[in-house]
Protein backbone atom coordinates (compact mmCIF):
# COMPACT_ATOMS: atom_id res chain seq x y z
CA UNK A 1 51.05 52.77 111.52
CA UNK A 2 53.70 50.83 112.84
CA UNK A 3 54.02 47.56 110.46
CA UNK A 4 54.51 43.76 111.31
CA UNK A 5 57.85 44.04 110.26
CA UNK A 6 58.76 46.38 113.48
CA UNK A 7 56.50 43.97 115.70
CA UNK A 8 59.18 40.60 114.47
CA UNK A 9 61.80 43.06 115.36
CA UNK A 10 60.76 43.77 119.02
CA UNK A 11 59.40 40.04 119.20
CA UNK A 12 62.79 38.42 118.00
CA UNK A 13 64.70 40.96 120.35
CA UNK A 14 63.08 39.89 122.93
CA UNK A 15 63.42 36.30 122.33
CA UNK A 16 67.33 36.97 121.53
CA UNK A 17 67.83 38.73 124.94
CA UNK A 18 65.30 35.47 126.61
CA UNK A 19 68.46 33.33 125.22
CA UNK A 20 70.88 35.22 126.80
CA UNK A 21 69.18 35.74 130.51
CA UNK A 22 67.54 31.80 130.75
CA UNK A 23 64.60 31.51 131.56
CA UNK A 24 61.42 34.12 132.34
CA UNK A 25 58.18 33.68 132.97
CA UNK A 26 55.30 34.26 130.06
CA UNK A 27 54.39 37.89 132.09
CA UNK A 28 58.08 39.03 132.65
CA UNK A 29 58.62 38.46 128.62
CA UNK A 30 55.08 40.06 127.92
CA UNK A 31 56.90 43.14 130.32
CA UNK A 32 59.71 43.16 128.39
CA UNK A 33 57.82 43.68 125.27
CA UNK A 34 55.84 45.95 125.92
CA UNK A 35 58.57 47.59 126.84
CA UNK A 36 60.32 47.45 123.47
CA UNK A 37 56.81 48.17 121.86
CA UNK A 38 56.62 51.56 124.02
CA UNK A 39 60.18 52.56 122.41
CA UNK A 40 57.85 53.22 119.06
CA UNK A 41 55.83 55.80 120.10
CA UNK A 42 58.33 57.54 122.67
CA UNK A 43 60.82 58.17 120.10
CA UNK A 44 58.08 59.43 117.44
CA UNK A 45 57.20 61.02 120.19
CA UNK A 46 60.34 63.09 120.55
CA UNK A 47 61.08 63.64 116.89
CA UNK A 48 57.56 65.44 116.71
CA UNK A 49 58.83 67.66 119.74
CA UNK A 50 61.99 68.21 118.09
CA UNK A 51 60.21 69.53 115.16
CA UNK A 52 57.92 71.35 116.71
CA UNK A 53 61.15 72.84 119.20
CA UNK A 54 62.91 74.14 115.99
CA UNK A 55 59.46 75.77 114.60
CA UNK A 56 58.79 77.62 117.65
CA UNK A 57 62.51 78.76 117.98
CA UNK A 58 61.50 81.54 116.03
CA UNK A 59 59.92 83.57 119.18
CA UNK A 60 62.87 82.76 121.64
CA UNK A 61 65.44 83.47 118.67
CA UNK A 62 63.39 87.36 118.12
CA UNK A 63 63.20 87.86 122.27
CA UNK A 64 66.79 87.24 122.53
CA UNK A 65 67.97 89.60 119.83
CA UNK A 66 65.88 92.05 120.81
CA UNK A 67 66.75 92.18 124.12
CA UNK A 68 70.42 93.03 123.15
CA UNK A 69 72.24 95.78 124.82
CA UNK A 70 72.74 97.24 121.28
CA UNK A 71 70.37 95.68 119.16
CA UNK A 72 70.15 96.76 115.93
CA UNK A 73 66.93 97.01 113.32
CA UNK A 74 67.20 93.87 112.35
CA UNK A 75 67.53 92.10 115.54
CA UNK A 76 64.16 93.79 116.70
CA UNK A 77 62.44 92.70 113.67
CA UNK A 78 63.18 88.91 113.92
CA UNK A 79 60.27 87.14 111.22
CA UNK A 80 58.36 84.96 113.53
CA UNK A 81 55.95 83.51 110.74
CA UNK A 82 56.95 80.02 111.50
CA UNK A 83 55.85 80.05 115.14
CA UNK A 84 52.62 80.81 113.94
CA UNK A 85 53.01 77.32 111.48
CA UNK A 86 49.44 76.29 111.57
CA UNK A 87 50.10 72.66 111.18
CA UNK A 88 52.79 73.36 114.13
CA UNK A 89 49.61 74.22 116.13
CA UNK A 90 47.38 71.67 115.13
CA UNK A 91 49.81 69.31 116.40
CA UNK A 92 51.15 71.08 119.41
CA UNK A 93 47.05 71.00 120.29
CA UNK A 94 46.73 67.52 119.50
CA UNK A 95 44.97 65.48 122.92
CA UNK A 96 47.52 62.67 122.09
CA UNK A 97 50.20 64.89 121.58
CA UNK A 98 49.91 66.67 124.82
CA UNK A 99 48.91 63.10 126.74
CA UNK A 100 52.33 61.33 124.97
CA UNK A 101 54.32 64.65 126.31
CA UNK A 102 53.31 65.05 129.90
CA UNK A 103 54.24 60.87 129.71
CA UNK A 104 57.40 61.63 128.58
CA UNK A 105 58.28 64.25 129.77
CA UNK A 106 60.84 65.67 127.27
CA UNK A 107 63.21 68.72 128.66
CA UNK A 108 63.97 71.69 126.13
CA UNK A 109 66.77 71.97 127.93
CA UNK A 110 68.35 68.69 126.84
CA UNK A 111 68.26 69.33 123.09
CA UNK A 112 68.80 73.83 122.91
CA UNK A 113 71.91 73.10 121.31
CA UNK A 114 70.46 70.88 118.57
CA UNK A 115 67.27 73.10 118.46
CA UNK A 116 69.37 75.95 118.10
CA UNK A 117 72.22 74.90 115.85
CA UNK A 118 69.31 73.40 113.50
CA UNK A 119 67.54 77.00 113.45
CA UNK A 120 69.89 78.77 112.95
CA UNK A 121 71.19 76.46 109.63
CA UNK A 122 67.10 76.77 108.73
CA UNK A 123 66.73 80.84 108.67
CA UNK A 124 70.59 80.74 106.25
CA UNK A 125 68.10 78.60 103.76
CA UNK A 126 66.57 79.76 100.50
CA UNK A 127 63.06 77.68 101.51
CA UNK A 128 63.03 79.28 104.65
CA UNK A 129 63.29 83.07 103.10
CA UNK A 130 61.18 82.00 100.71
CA UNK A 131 58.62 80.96 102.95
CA UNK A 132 58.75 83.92 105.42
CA UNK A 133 58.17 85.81 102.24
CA UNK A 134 55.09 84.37 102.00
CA UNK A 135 51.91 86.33 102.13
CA UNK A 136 49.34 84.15 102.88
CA UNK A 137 49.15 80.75 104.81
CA UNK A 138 48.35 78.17 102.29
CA UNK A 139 48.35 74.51 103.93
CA UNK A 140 51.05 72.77 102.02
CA UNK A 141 53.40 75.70 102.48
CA UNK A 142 53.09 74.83 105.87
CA UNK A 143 53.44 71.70 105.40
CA UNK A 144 56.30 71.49 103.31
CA UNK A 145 57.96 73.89 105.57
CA UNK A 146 57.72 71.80 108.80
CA UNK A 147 58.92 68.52 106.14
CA UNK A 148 61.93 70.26 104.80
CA UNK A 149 63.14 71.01 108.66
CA UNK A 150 62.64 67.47 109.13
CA UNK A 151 63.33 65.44 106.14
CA UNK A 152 66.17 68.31 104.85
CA UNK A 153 67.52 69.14 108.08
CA UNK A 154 67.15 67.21 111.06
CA UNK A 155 67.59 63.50 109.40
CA UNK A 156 70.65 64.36 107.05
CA UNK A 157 73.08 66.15 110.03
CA UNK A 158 75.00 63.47 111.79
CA UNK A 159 75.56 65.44 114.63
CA UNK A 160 71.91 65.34 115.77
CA UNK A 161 71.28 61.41 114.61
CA UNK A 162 73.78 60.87 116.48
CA UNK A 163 72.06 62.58 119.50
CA UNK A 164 69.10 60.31 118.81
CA UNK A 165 71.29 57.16 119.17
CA UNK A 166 71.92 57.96 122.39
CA UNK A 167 68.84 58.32 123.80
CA UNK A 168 67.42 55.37 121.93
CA UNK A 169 68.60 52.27 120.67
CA UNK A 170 65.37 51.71 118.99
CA UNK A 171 66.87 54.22 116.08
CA UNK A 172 67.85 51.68 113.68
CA UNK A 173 65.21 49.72 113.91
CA UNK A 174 62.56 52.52 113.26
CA UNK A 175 64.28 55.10 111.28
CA UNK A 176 62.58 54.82 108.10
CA UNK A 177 59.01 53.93 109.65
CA UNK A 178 59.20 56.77 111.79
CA UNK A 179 60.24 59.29 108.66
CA UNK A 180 57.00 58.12 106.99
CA UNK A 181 54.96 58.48 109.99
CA UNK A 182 56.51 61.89 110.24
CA UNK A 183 55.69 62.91 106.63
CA UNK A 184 51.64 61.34 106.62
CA UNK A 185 51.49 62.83 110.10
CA UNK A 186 52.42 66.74 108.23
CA UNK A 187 49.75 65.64 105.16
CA UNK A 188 47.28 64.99 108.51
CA UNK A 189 47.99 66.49 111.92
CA UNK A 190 44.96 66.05 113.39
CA UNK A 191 44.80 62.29 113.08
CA UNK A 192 47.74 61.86 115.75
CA UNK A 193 47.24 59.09 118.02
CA UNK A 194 50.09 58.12 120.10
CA UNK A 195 48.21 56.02 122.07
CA UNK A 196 47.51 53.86 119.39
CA UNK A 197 50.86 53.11 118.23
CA UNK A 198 50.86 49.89 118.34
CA UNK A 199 47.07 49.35 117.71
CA UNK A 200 44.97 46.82 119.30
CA UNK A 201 45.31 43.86 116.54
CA UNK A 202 49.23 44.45 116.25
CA UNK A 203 50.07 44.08 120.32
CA UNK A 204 47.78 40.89 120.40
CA UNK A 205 49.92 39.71 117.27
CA UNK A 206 53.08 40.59 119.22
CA UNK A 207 51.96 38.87 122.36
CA UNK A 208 50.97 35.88 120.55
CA UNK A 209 53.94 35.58 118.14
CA UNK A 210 55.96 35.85 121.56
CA UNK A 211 54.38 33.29 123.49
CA UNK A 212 53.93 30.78 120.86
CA UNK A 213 57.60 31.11 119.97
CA UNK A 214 58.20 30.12 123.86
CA UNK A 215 55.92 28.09 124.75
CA UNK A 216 56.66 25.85 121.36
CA UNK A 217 60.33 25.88 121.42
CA UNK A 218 60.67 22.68 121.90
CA UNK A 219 58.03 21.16 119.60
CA UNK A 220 59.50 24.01 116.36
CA UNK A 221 62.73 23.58 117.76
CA UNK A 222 62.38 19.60 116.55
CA UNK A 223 61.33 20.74 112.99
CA UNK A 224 63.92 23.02 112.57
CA UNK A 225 66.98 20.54 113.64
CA UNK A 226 65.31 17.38 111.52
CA UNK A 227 65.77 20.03 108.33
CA UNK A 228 69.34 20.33 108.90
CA UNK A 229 70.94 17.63 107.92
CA UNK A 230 74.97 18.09 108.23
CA UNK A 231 73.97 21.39 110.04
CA UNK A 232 75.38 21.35 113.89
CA UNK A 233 72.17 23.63 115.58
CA UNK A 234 75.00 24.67 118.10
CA UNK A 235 76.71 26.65 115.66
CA UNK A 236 74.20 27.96 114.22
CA UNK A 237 73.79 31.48 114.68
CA UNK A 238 71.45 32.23 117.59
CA UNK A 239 69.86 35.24 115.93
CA UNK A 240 69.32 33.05 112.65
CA UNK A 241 67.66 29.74 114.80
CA UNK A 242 65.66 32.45 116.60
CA UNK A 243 63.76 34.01 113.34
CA UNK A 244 63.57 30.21 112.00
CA UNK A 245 61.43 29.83 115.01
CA UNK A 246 59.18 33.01 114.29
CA UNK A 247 58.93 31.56 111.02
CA UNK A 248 57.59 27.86 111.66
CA UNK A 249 55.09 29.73 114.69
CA UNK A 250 53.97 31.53 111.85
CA UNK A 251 53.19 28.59 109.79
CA UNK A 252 51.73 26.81 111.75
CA UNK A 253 49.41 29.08 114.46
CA UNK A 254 48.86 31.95 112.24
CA UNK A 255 46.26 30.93 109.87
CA UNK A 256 45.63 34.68 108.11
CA UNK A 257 49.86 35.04 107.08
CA UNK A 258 50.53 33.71 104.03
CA UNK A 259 53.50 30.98 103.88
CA UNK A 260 55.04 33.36 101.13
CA UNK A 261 54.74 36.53 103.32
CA UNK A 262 56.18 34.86 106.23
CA UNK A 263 59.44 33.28 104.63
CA UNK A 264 60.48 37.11 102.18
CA UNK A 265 60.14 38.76 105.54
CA UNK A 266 61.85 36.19 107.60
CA UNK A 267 64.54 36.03 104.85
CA UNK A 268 64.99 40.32 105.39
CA UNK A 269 65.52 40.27 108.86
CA UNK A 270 68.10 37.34 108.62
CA UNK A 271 69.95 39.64 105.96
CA UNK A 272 69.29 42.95 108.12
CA UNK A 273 69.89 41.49 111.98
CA UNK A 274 72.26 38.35 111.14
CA UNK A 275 75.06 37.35 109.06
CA UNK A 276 76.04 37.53 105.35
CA UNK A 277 74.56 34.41 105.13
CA UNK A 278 71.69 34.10 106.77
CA UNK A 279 69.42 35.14 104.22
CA UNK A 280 70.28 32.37 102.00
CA UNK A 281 69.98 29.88 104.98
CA UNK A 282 66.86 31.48 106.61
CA UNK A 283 65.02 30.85 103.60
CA UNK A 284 66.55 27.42 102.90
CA UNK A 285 65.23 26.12 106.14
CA UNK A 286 62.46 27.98 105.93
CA UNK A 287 61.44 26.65 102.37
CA UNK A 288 61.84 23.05 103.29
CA UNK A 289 60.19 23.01 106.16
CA UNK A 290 56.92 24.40 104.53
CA UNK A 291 57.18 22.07 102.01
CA UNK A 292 57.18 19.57 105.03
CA UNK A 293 54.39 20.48 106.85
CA UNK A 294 52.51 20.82 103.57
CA UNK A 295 53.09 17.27 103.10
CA UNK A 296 51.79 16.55 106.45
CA UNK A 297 48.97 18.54 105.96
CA UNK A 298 49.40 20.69 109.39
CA UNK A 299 48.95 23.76 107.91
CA UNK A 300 45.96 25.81 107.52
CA UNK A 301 45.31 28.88 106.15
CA UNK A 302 42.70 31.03 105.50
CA UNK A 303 41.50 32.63 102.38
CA UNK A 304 44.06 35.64 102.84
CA UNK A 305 43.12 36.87 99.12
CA UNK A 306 40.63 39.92 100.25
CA UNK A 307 42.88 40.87 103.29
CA UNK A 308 46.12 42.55 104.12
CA UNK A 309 48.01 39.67 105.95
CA UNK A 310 51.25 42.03 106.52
């Protein structure tokens, strides 16, 4: 599930690069986010193909050898157990799967040398003898085989995150979702739904976050300069006034996030995205304008107590 966090991210890049162009329309920034949002699932996307590219190396590595001029024994008896990786082919079947690839449209061709170079470190391994060994085909060997590719293999070698970089900038920004997603997608293949990624309820709270954040600049904008004081707003950071103004939208015209939840994660992405400093200024801003609009008794919230506001 991709989490609110992500959403801010896209929303506030959005907003940064909105700053930088002038002004857009309310459909050409809904465009561009969807956009951004799409980056989620098309890199997830890819890392599951990836996976599954490395898996079902196993047959192209055993035709190759044995179709040496001079092959030898062992090169015509190639182990090709991990082909056969049931969880492999639970998700190679998956609808979603097979809809997000023929969208995509990944080429083999464009990652053999990864696929191949990340193979051939796998079949050197004591887990992958180990598992070849194997009699039977108990589920978690399967899927702890497909997660020690990935989470042993494929994340630690710089060589092939640095491949990823430069195919999508998004990297950074979803690395450590995406290695959950990755490891609750092994513990359940068949729940894959690439489609859904971002569901229903988060794109409406992306669109929303977006548009209020535009459409109110000017009204937030206000709030935010009356809180600081011997502050010049032109030198404050643009990245830094931009989550301020994710923040007070928050506060104000989303009723189900609490205050508290809004300001910690508004306070992360200022220490994450911005300067040394902007944590400690996010949430001083932040902070006192709550306390202001408190005060004024603008905002409203609803009983958040029984429900997952982030």
């Amino acid at each position: 599930m991709i989490t609110r966090r992500n959403i801010r991210v896209k929303v506030m890049q959005v907003l940064y690069q909105l700053d930088s162009t002038g002004n857009i329309s309310d459909n050409e920034a809904v465009k561009i986010l969807d956009t951004r949002l799409d980056q989620t699932p098309r890199l997830f996307t890819y890392l599951i193909y990836f996976l599954t590219e490395v898996a079902r190396y196993a047959e192209k590595d055993a035709a190759m050898r044995a179709s040496k001029h001079l092959a030898t024994a062992e090169d015509k008896n190639v182990n090709t157990k991990l082909s056969g990786n049931t969880v492999l082919w639970t998700i190679l079947e998956n609808h979603s799967y097979i809809q997000a690839m023929a969208k995509y449209k990944f080429s083999f061709d464009s990652t053999e040398e990864f696929v191949r170079s990340t193979y051939e470190t796998l079949v050197s391994t004591e887990t992958y003898k180990a598992y070849i060994h194997l009699q039977s085909r108990d589920i978690k060997s399967e899927r702890d085989m497909l997660a020690y590719i990935f989470s042993d293999l494929m994340l630690p070698e710089e060589s092939f995150v640095a491949h990823i970089e430069e195919i999508f900038s998004n990297w950074d920004d979803d690395a450590e979702m995406l290695n959950t997603l990755m490891l609750s997608l092994l513990q359940k293949p068949s729940g894959l739904s690439l489609q859904q990624m971002p569901d229903a309820e988060k794109k409406i709270f992306a669109k929303e976050l977006l548009q209020t954040a535009i459409n109110k600049n000017d009204y937030i904008s206000g709030l935010i300069k009356a809180r600081l004081k011997n502050w010049d707003p032109e030198r404050i950071a643009v990245l830094d006034m931009i989550l301020m103004q994710m923040g007070v939208c928050e506060f104000l015209y989303f009723p189900t996030i609490p205050p508290k939840v809004t300001i910690n994660e508004y306070i992360d992405l200022a220490k994450d995205y911005s300067t040394a400093q902007s944590g400690h200024f996010v949430n001083g801003i932040l902070d006192g304008i709550h306390k202001d609009l408190l005060a004024q008794n603008k905002i409203f919230k609803t009983d958040f107590k029984s429900k997952k506001a982030n």
